[in-house]
C-alpha atoms as a PDB file:
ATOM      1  CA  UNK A   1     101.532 142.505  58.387  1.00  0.00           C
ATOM      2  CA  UNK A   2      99.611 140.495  56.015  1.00  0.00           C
ATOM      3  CA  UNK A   3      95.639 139.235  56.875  1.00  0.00           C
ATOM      4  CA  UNK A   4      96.817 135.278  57.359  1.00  0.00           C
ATOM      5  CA  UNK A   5      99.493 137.049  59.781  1.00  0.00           C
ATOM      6  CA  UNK A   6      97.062 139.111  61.913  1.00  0.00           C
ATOM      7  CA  UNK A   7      94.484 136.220  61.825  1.00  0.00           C
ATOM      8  CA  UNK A   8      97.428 133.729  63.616  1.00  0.00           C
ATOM      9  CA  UNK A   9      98.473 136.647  65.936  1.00  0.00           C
ATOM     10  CA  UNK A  10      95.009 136.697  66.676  1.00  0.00           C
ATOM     11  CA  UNK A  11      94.336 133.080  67.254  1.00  0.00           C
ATOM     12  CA  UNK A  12      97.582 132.697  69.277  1.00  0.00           C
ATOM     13  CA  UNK A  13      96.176 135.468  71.698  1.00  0.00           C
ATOM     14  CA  UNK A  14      92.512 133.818  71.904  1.00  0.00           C
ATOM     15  CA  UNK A  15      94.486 130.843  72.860  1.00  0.00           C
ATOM     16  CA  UNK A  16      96.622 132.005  75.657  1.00  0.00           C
ATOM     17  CA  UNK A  17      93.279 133.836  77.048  1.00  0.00           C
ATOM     18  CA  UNK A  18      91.564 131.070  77.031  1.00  0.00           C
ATOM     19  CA  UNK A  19      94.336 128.747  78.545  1.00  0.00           C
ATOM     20  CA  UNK A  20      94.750 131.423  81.505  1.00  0.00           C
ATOM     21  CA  UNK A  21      90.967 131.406  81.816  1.00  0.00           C
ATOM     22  CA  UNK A  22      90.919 127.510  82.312  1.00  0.00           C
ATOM     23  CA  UNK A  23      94.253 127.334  84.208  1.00  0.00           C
ATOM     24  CA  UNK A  24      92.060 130.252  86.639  1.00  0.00           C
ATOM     25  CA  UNK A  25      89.006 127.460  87.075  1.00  0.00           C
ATOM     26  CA  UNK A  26      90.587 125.020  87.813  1.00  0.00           C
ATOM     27  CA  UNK A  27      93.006 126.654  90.484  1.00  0.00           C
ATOM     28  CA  UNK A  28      89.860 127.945  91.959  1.00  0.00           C
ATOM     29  CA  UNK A  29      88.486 124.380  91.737  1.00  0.00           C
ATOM     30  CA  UNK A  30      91.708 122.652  93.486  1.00  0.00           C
ATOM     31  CA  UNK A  31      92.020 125.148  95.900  1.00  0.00           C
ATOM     32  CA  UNK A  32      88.161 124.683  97.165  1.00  0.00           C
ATOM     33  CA  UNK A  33      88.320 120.972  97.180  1.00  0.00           C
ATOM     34  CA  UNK A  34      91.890 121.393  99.040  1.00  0.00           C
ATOM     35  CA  UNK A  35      89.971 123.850 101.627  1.00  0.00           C
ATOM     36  CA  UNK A  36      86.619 121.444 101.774  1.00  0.00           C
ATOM     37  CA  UNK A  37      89.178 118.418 103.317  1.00  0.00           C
ATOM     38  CA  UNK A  38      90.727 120.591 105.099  1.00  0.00           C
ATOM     39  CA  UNK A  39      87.532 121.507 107.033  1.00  0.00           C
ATOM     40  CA  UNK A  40      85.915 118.064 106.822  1.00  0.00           C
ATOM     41  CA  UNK A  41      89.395 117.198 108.537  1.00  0.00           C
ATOM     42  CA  UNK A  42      88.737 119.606 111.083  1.00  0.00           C
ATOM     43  CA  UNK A  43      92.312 121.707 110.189  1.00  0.00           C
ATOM     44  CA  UNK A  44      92.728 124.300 113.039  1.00  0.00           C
ATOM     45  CA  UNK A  45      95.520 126.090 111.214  1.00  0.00           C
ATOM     46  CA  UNK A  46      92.873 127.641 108.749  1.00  0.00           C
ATOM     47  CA  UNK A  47      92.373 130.039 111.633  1.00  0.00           C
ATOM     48  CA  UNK A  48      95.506 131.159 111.091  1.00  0.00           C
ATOM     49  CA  UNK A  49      95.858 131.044 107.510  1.00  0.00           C
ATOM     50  CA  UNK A  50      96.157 134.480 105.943  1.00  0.00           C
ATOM     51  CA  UNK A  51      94.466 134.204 102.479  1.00  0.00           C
ATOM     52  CA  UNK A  52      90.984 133.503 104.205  1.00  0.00           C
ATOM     53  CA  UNK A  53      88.292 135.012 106.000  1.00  0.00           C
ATOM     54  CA  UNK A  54      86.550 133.609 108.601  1.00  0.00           C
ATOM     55  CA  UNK A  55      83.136 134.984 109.309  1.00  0.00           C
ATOM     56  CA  UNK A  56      81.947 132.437 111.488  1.00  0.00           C
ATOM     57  CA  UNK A  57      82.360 129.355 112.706  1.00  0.00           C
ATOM     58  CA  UNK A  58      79.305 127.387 114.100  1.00  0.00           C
ATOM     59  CA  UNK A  59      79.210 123.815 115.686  1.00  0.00           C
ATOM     60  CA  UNK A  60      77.288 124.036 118.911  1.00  0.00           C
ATOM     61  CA  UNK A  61      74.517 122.535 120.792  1.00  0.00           C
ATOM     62  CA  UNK A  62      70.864 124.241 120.008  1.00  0.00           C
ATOM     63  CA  UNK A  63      70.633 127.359 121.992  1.00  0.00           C
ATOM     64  CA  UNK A  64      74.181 128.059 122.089  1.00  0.00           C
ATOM     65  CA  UNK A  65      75.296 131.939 122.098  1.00  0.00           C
ATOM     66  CA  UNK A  66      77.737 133.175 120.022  1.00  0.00           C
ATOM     67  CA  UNK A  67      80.058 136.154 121.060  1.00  0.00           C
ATOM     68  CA  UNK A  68      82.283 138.290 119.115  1.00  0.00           C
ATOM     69  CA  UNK A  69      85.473 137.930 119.242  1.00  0.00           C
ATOM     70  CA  UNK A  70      85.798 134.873 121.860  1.00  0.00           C
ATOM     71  CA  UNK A  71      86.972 132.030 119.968  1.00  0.00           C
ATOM     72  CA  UNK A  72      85.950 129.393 122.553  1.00  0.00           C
ATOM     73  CA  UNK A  73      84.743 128.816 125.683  1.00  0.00           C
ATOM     74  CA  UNK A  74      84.481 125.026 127.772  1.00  0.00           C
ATOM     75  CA  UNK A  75      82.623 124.662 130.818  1.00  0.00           C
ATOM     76  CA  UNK A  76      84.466 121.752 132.797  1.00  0.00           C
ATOM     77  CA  UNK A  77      80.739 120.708 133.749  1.00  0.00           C
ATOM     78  CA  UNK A  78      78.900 119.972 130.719  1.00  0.00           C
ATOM     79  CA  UNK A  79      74.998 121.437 130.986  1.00  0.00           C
ATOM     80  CA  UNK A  80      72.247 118.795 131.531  1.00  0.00           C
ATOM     81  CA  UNK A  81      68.948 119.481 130.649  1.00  0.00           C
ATOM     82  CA  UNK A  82      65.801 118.460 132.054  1.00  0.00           C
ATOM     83  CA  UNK A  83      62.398 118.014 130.942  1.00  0.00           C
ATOM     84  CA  UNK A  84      59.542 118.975 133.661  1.00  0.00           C
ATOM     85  CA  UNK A  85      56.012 118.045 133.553  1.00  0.00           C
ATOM     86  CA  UNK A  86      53.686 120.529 133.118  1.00  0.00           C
ATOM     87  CA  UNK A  87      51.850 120.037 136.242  1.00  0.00           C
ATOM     88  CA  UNK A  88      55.317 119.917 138.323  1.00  0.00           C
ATOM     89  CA  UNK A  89      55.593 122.400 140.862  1.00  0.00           C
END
């Protein structure tokens, strides 16, 4: 193989790294956009979607408790709360 042969070979091969590289970005940029609507959407099938991994999910009133492995819990009667003055006995 001659030097202008191996220096095409060679610039064919940066190419096609370099087009895989992009084509990787901007899969990984399509798919997070996809998954950000999807959320902002409120999708309940990502729970059930097998290529991610849910760690947590949070979107509760201050002083809520989260539990492992119950995936939700509603109280037919809604808590009130009440704010008592200090000298109230």
């Amino acid at each position: 193989m001659s030097m202008d042969a191996e220096t095409a070979v060679g610039w064919l091969l940066l190419a096609a790294v370099l087009a895989v590289m992009v084509w990787l970005v901007l899969r990984a940029v399509a798919k997070d956009r996809a998954l950000d609507a999807r959320l902002a959407a409120g999708d309940m099938t990502l729970f059930d979607e097998g290529g991610l991994d849910i760690e947590d999910v949070v979107r509760a009133p201050l002083g809520s408790v989260l539990q492992q492995g119950r995936l939700m819990e509603v109280d037919a009667a809604p808590a009130t709360s009440q704010i008592m003055p200090e000298n109230a006995a």
